[in-house]
N, C-alpha and C. Protein backbone atom coordinates (compact mmCIF):
# COMPACT_ATOMS: atom_id res chain seq x y z
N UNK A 1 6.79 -14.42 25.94
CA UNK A 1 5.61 -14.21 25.15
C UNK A 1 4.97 -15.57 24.86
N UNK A 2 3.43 -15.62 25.03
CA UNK A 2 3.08 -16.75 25.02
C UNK A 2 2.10 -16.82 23.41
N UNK A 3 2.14 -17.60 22.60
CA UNK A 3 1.73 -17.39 21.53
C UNK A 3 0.08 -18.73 21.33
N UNK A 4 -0.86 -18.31 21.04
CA UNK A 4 -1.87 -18.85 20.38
C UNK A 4 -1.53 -19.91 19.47
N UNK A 5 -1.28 -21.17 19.41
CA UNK A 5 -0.87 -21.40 18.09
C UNK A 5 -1.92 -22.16 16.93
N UNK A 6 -3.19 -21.26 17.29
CA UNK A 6 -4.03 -21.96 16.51
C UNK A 6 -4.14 -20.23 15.29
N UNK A 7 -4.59 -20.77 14.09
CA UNK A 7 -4.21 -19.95 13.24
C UNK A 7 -5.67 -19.44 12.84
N UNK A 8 -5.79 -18.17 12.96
CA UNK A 8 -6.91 -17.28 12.78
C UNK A 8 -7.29 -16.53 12.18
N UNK A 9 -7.57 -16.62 10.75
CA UNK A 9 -8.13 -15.72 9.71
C UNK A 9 -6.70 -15.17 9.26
N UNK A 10 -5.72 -15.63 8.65
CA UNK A 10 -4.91 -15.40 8.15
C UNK A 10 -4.27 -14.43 8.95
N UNK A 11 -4.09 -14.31 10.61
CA UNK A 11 -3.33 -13.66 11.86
C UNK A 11 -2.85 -14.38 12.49
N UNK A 12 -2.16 -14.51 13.38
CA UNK A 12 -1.67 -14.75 14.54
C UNK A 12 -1.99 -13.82 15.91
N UNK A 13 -2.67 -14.32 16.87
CA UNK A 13 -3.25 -13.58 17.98
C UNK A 13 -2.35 -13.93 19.31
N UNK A 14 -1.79 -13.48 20.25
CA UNK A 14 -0.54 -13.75 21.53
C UNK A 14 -1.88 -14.03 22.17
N UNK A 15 -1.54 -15.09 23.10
CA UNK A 15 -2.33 -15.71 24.11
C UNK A 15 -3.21 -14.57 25.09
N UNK A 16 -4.01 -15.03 25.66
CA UNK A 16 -4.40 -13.93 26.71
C UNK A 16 -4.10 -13.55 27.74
N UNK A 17 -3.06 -14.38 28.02
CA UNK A 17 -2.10 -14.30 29.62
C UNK A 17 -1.19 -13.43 29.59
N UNK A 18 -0.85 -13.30 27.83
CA UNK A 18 0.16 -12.38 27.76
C UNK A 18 -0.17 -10.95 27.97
N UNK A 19 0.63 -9.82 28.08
CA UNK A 19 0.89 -8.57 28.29
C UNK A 19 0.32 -7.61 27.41
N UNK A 20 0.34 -8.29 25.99
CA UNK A 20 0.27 -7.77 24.90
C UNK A 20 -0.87 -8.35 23.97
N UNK A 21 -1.42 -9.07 25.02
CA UNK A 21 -3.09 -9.55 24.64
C UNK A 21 -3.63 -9.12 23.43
N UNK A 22 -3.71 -8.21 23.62
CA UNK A 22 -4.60 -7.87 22.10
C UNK A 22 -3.82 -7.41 21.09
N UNK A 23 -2.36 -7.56 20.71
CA UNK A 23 -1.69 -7.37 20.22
C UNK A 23 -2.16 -8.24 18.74
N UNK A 24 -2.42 -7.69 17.68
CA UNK A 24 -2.60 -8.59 16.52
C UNK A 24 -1.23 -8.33 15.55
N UNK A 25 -0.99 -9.38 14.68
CA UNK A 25 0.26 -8.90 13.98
C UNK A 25 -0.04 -9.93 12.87
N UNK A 26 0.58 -9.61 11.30
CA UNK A 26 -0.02 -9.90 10.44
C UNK A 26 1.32 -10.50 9.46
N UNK A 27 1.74 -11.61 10.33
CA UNK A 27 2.58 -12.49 9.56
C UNK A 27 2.79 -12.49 7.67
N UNK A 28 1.35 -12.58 7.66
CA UNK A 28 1.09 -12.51 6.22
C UNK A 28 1.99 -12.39 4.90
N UNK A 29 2.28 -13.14 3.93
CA UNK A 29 3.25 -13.24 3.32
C UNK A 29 3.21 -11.61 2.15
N UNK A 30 1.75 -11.66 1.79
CA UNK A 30 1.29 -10.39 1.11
C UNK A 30 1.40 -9.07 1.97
N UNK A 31 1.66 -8.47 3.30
CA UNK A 31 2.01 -7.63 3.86
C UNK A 31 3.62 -7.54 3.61
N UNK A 32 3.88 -8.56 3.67
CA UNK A 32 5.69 -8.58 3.95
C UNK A 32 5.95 -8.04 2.32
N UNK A 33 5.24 -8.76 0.99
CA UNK A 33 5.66 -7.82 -0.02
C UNK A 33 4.75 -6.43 -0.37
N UNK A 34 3.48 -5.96 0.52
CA UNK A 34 3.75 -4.99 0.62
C UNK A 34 4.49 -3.81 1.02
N UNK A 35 5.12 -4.45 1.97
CA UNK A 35 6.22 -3.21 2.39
C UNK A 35 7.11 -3.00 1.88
N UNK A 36 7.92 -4.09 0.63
CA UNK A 36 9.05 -3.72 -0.38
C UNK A 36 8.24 -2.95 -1.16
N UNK A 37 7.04 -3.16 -1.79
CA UNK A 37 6.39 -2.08 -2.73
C UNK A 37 6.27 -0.72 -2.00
N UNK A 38 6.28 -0.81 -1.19
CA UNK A 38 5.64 0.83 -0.01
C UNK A 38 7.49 1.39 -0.26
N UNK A 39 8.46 0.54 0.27
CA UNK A 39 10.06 1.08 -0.08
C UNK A 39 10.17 1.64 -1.40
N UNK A 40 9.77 0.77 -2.12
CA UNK A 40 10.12 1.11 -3.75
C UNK A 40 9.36 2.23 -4.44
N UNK A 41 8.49 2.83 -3.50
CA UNK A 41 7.34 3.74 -3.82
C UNK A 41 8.30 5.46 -3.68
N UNK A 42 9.37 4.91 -2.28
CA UNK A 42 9.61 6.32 -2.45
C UNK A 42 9.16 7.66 -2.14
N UNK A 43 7.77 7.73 -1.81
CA UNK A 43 7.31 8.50 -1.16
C UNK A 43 6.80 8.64 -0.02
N UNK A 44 6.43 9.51 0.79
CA UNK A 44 5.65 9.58 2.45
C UNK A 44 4.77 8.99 2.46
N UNK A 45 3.69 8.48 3.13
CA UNK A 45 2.02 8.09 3.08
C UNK A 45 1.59 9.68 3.00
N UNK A 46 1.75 10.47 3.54
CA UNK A 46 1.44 11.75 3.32
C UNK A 46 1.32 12.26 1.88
N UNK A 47 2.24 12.33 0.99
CA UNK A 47 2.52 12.62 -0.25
C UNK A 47 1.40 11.37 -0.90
N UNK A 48 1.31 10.30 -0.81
CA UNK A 48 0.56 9.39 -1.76
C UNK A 48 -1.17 9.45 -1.65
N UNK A 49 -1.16 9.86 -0.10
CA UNK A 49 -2.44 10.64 0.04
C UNK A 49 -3.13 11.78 -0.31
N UNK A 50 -2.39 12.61 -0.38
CA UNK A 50 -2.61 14.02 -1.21
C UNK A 50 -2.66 13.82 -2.42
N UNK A 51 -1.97 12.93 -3.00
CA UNK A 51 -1.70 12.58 -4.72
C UNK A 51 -3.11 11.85 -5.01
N UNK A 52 -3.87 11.48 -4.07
CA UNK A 52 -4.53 10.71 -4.49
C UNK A 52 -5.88 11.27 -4.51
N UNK A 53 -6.18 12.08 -3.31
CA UNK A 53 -7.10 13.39 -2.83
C UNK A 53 -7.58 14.08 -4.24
N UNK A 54 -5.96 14.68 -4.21
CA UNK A 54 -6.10 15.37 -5.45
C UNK A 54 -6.41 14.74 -6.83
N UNK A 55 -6.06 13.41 -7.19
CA UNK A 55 -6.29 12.95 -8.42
C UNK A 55 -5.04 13.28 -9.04
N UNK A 56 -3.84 13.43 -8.44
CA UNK A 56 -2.46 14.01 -9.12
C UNK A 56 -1.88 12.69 -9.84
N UNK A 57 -2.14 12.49 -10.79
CA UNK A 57 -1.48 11.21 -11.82
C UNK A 57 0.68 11.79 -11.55
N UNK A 58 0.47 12.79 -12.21
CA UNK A 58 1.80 12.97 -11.86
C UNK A 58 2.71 13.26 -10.90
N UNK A 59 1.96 13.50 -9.86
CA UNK A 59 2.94 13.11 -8.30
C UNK A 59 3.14 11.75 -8.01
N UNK A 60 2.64 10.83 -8.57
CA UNK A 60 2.21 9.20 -8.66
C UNK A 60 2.85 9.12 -10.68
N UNK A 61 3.56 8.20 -10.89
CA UNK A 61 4.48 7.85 -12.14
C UNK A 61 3.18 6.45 -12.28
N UNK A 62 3.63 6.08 -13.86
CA UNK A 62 2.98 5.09 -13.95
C UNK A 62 3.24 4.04 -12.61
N UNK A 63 4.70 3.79 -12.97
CA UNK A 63 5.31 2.49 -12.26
C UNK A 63 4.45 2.53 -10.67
N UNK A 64 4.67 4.06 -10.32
CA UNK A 64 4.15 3.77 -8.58
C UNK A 64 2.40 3.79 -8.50
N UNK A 65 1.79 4.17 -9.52
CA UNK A 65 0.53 3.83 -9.67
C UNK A 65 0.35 2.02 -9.64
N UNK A 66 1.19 1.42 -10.69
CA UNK A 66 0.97 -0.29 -10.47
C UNK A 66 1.10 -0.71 -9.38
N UNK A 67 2.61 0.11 -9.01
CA UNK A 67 2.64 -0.71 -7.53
C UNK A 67 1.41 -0.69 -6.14
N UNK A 68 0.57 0.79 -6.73
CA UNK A 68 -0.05 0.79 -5.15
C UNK A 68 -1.15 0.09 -5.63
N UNK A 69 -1.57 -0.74 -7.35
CA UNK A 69 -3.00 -1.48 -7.54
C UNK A 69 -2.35 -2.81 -6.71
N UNK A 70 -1.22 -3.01 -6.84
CA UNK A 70 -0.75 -4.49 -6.31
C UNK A 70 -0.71 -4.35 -4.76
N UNK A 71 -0.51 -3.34 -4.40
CA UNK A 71 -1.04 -3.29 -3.01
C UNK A 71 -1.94 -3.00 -2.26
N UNK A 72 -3.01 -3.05 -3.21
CA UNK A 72 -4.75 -3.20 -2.21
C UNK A 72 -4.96 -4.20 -1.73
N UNK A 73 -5.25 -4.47 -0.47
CA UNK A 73 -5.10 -5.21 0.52
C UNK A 73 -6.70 -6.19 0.19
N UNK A 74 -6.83 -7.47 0.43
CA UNK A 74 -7.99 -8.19 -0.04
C UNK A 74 -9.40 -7.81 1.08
N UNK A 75 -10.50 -8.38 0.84
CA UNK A 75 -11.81 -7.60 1.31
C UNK A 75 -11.47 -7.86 3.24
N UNK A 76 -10.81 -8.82 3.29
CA UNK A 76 -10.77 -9.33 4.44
C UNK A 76 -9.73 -8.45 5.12
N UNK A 77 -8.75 -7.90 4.71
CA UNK A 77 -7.79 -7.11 5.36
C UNK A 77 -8.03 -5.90 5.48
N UNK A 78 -9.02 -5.46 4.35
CA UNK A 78 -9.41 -3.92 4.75
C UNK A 78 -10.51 -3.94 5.53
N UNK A 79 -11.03 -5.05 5.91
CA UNK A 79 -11.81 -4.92 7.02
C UNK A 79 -10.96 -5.07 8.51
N UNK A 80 -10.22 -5.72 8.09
CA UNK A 80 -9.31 -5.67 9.62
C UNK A 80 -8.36 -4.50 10.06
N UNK A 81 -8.60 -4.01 8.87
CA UNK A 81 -7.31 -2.61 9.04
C UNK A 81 -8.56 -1.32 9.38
N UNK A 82 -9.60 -1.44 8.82
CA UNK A 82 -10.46 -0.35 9.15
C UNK A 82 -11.16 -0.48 10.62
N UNK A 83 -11.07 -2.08 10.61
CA UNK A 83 -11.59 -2.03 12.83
C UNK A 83 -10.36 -2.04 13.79
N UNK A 84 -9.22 -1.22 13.07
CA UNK A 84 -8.56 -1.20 13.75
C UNK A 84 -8.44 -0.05 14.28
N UNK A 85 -8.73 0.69 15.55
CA UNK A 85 -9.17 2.32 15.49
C UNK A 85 -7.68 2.54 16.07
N UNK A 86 -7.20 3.77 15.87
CA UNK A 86 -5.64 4.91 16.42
C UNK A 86 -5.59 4.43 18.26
N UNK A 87 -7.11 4.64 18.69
CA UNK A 87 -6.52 4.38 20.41
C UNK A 87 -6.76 2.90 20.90
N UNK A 88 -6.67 1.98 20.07
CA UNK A 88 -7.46 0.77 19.96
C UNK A 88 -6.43 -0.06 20.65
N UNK A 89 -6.50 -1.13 21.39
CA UNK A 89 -5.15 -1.85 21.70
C UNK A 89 -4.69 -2.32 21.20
N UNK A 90 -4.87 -2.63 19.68
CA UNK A 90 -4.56 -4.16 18.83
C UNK A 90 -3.48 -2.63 17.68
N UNK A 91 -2.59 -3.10 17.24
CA UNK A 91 -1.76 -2.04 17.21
C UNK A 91 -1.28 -2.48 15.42
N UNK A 92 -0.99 -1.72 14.80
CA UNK A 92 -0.53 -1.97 13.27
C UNK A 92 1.04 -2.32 13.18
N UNK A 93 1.79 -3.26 13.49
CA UNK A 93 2.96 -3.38 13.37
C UNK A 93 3.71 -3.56 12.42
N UNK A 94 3.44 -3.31 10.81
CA UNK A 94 4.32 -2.43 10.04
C UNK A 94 3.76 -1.38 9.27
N UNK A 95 4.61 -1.07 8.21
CA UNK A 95 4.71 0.21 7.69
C UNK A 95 3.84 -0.22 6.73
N UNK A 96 3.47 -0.80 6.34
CA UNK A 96 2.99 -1.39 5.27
C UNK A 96 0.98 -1.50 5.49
N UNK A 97 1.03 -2.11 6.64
CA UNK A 97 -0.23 -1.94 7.55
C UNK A 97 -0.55 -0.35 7.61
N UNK A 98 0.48 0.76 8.25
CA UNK A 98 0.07 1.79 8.63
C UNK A 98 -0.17 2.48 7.31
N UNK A 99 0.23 2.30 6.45
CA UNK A 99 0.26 3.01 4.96
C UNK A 99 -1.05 2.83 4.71
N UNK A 100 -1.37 1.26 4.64
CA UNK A 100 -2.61 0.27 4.08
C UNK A 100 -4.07 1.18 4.77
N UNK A 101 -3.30 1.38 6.26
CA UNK A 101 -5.15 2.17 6.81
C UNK A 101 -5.14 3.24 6.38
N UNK A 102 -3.86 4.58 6.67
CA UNK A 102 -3.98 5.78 5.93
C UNK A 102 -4.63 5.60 4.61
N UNK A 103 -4.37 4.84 3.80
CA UNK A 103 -4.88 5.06 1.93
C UNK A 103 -6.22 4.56 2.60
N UNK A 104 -6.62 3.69 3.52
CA UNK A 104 -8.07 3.18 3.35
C UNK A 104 -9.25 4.59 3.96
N UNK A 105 -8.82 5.51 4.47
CA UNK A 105 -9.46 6.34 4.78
C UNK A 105 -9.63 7.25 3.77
N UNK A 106 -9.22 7.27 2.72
CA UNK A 106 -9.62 8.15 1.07
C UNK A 106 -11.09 7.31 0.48
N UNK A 107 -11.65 7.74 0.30
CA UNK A 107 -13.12 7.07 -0.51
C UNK A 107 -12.49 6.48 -1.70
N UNK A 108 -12.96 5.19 -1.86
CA UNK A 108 -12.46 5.03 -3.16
C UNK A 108 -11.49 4.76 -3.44
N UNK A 109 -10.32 4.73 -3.02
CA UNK A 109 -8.72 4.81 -2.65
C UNK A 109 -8.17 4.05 -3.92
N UNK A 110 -8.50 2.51 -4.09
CA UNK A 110 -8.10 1.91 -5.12
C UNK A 110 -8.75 1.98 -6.26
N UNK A 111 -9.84 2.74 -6.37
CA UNK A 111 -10.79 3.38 -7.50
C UNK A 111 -9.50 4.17 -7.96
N UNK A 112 -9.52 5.26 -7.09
CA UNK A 112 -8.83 6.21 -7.94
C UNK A 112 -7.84 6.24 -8.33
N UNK A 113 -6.78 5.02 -8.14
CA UNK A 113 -5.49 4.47 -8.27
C UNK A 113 -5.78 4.13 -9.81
N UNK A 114 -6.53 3.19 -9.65
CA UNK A 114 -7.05 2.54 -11.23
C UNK A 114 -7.60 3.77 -12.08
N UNK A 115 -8.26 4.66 -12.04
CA UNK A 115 -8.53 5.59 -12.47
C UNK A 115 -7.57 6.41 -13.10
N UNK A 116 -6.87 6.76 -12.33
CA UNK A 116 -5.47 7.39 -12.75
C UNK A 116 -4.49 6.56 -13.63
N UNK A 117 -4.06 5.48 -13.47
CA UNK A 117 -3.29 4.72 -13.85
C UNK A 117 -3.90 5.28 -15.50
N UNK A 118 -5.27 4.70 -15.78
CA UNK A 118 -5.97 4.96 -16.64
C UNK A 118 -5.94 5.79 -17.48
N UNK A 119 -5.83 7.06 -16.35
CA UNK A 119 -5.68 8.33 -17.75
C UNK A 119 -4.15 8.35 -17.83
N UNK A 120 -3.47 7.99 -17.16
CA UNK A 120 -1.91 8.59 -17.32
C UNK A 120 -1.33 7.40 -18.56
N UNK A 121 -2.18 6.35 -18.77
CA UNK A 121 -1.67 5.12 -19.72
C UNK A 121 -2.51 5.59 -21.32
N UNK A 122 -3.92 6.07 -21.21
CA UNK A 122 -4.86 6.70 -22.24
C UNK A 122 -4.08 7.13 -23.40
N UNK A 123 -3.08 8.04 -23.39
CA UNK A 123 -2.70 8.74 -24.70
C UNK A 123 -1.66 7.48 -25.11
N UNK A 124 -1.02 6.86 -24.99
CA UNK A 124 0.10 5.97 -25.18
C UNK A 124 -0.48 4.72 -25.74
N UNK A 125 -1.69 3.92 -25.05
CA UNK A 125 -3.01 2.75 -25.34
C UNK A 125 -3.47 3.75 -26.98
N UNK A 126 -3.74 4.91 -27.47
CA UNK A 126 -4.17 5.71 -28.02
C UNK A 126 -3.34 5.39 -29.48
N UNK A 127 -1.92 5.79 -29.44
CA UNK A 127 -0.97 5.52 -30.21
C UNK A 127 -0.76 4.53 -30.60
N UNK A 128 -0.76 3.75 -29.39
CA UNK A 128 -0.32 1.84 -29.94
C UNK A 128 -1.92 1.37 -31.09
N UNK A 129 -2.88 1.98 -30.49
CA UNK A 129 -3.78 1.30 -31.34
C UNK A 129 -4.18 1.82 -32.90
N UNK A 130 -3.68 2.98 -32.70
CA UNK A 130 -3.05 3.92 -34.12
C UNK A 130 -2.55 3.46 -34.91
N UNK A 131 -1.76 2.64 -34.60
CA UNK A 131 -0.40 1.93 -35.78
C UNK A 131 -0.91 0.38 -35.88
């Protein structure tokens, strides 16, 4: 494998001689702790998508609501994850990536994360400011 070693928008791109040419892969130190947050989440991308569709605060716990605000990916990555199309050659090589485009195809995705977080924290913010 022959590697590019000039550094490109926070990627790494394999040379063009190589096999796997358009292969992009996303070293990135913030992918690598997204995917312990995506482990610690516990659920399918399937399940966090529906939870989210729906507006289900409680299929989503506080804790896994924080974790998925800490894992919205910055303006620059959800643009690279959304030109990344299913038959495309440049390929999503982790779980963390594939999670990242599934949630990016919900409108709003980290809206409604924050949203929720919101009401599921509301009655408790409510109490504390009570006393």
């Amino acid at each position: 494998m022959v590697w590019d070693h000039q550094l490109k928008s926070s990627y790494f791109k394999l040379d063009s001689d190589s096999k796997e040419a358009n292969r992009v892969l996303y070293p990135k130190k913030s992918f690598q702790n997204k995917a312990i947050l995506l482990r610690a989440l516990n659920l399918t991308t399937e399940e966090v998508c529906e939870a989210l569709l729906e507006g289900n605060a409680d299929a989503l716990r506080t804790e896994l609501l924080e974790s998925l605000l800490k894992m919205a990916p910055t303006k620059e990555e959800e643009q690279k994850l959304k030109e990344c199309e299913d038959d495309s050659p440049v390929k999503l090589g982790s779980a963390a990536e594939r999670f990242l485009k599934a949630v990016l195809h919900i409108p709003f995705a980290f809206k409604r994360v924050d949203a929720m977080l919101y009401i599921t924290n509301f009655e408790s913010d409510v109490e504390y400011l009570k006393k």
